[in-house]
C-alpha atoms as a PDB file:
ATOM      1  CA  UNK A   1      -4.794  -5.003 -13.097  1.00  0.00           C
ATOM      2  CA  UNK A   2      -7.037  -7.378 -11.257  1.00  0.00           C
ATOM      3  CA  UNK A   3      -4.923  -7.395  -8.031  1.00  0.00           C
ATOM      4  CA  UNK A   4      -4.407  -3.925  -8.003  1.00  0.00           C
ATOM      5  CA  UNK A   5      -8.267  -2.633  -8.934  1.00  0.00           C
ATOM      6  CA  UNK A   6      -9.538  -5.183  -5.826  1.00  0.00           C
ATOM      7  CA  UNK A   7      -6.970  -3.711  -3.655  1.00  0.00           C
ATOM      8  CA  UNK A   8      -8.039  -0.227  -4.551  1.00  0.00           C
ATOM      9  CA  UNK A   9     -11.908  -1.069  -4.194  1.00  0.00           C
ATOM     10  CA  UNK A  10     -11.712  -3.115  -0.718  1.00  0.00           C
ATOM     11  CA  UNK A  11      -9.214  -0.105   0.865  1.00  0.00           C
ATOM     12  CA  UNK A  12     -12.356   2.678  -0.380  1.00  0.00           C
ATOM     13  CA  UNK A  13     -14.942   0.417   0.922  1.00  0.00           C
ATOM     14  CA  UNK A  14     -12.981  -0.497   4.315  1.00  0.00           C
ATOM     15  CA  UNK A  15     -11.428   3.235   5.205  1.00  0.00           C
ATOM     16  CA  UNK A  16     -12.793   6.764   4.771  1.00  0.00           C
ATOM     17  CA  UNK A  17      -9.713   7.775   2.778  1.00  0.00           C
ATOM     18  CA  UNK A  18      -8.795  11.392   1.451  1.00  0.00           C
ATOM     19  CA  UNK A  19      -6.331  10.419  -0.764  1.00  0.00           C
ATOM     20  CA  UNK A  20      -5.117   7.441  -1.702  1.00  0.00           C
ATOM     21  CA  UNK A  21      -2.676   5.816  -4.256  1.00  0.00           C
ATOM     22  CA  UNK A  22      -2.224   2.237  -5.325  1.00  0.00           C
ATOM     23  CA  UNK A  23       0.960   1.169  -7.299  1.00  0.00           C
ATOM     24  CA  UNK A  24       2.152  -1.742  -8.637  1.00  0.00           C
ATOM     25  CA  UNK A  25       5.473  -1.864  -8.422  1.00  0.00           C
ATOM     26  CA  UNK A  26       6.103  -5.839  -9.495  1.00  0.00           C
ATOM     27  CA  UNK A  27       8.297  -4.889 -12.249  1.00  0.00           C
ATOM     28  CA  UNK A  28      11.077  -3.792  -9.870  1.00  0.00           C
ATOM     29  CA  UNK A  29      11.152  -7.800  -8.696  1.00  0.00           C
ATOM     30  CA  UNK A  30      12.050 -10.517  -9.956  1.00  0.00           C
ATOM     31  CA  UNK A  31       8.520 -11.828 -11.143  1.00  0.00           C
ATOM     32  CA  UNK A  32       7.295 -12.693 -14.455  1.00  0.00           C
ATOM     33  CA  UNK A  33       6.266  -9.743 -16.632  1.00  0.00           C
ATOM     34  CA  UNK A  34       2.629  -8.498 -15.888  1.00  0.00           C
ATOM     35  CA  UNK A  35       2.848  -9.553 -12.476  1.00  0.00           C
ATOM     36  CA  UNK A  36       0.759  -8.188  -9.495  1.00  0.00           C
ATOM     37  CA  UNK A  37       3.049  -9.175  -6.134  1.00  0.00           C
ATOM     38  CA  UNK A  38       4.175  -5.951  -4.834  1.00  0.00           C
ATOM     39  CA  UNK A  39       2.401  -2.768  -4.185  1.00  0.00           C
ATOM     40  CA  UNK A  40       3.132   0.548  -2.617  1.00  0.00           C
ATOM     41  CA  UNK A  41      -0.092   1.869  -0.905  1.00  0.00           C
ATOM     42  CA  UNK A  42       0.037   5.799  -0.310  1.00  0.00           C
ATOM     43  CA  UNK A  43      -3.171   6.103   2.008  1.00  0.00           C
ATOM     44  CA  UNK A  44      -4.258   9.235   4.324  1.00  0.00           C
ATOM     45  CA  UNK A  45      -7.536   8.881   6.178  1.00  0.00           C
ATOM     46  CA  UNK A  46      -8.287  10.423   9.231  1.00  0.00           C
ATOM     47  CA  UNK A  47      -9.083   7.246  10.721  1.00  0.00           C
ATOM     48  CA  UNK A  48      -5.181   6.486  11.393  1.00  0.00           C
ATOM     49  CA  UNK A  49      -5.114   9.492  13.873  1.00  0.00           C
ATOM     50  CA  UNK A  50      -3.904   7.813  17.089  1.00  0.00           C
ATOM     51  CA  UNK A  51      -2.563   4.900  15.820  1.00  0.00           C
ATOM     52  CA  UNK A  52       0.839   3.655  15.827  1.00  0.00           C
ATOM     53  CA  UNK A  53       2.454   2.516  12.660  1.00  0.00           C
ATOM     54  CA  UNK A  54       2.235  -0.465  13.868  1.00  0.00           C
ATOM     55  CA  UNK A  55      -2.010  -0.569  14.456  1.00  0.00           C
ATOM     56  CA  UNK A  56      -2.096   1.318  10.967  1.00  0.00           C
ATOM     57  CA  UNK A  57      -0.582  -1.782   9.006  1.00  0.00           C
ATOM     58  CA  UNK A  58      -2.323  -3.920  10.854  1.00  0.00           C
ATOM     59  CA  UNK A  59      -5.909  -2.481   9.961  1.00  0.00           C
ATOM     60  CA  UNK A  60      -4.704  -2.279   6.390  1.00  0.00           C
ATOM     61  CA  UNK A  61      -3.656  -5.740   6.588  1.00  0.00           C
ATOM     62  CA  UNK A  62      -6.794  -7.302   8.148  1.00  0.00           C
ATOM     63  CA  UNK A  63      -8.638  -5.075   5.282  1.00  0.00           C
ATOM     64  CA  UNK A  64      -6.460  -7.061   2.344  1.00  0.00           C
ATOM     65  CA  UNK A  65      -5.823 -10.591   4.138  1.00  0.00           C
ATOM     66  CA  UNK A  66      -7.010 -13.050   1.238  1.00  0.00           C
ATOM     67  CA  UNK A  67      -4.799 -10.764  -1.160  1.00  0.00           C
ATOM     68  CA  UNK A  68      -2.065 -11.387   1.102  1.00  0.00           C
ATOM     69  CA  UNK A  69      -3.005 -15.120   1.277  1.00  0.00           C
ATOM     70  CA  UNK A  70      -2.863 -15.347  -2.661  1.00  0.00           C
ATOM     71  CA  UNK A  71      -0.649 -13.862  -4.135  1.00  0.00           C
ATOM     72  CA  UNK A  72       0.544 -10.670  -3.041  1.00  0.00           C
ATOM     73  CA  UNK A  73       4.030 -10.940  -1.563  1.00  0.00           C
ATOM     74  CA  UNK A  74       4.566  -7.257  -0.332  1.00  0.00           C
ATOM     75  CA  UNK A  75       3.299  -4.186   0.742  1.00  0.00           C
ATOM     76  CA  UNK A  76       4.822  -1.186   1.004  1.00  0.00           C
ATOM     77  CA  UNK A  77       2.637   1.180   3.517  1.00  0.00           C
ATOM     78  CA  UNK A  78       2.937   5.084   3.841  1.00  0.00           C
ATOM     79  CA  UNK A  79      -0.345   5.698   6.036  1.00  0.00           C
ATOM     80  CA  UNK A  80      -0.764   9.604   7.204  1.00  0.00           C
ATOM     81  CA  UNK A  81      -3.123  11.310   9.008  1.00  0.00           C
ATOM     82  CA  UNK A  82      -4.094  14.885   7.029  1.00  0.00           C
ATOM     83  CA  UNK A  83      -1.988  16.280   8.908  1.00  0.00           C
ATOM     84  CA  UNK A  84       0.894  14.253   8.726  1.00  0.00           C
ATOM     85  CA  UNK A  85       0.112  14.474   4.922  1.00  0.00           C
ATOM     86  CA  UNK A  86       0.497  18.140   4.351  1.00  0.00           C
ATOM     87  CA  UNK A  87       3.795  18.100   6.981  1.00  0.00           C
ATOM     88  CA  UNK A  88       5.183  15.661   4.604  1.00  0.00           C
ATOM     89  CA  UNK A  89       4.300  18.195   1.583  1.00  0.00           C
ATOM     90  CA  UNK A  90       2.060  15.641   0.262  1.00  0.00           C
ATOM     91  CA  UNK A  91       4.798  12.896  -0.777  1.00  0.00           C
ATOM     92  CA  UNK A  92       5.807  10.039  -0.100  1.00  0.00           C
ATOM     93  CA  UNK A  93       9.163   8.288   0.075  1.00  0.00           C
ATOM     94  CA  UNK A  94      10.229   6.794  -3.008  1.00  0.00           C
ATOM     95  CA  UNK A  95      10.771   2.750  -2.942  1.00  0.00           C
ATOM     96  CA  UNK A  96      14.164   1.456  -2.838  1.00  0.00           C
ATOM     97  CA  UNK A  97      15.635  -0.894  -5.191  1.00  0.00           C
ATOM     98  CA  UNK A  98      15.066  -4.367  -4.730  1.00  0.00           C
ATOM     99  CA  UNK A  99      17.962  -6.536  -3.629  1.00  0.00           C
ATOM    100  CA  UNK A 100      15.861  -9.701  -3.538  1.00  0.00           C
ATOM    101  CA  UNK A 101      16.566 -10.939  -7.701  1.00  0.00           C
ATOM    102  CA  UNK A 102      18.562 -10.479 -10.457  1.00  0.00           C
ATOM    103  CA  UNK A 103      16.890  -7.327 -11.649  1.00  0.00           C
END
């Protein structure tokens, strides 16, 4: 839980967040057991109000760059505003299946 406890610290540190959720979700790849490669990040923050999708990932991104230099191979990003977070019934989409192994 390395990967996943220094994404969760540099996200508080780098956003004002009001909720936020951090999941590994490696075992649905085909990576060695205990990996840390794929994530789904649930993150509202207030600080995404006015941004396209597009700047929100990026910020997030920029914010996690050396874990996306070594070693983590995706992210899965659901960024809301609070509002957008209580329209959505505060939930996000689940993850599909991966159709990139043999798993």
């Amino acid at each position: 839980m390395i990967v996943q406890t220094q994404i969760e610290q540099k996200l508080n540190n780098g956003l004002v967040l009001t909720y936020s959720e951090v999941i590994n979700e490696s075992h649905m790849h085909n990576v060695p057991a205990d990996s840390e490669s794929h994530f789904k990040l649930v993150l509202v923050a207030n600080e995404f109000d006015g941004l396209s999708l597009v700047a929100r990932h990026k910020l997030i991104y920029k914010i996690l760059g050396d874990e996306l230099k070594s070693g983590v191979h995706a992210l899965a990003l659901h960024t809301y505003t609070e509002a957008e977070w209580q329209k959505k019934q505060e939930t996000a989409p689940e993850s599909p299946p991966c159709h990139g192994g043999s798993k």
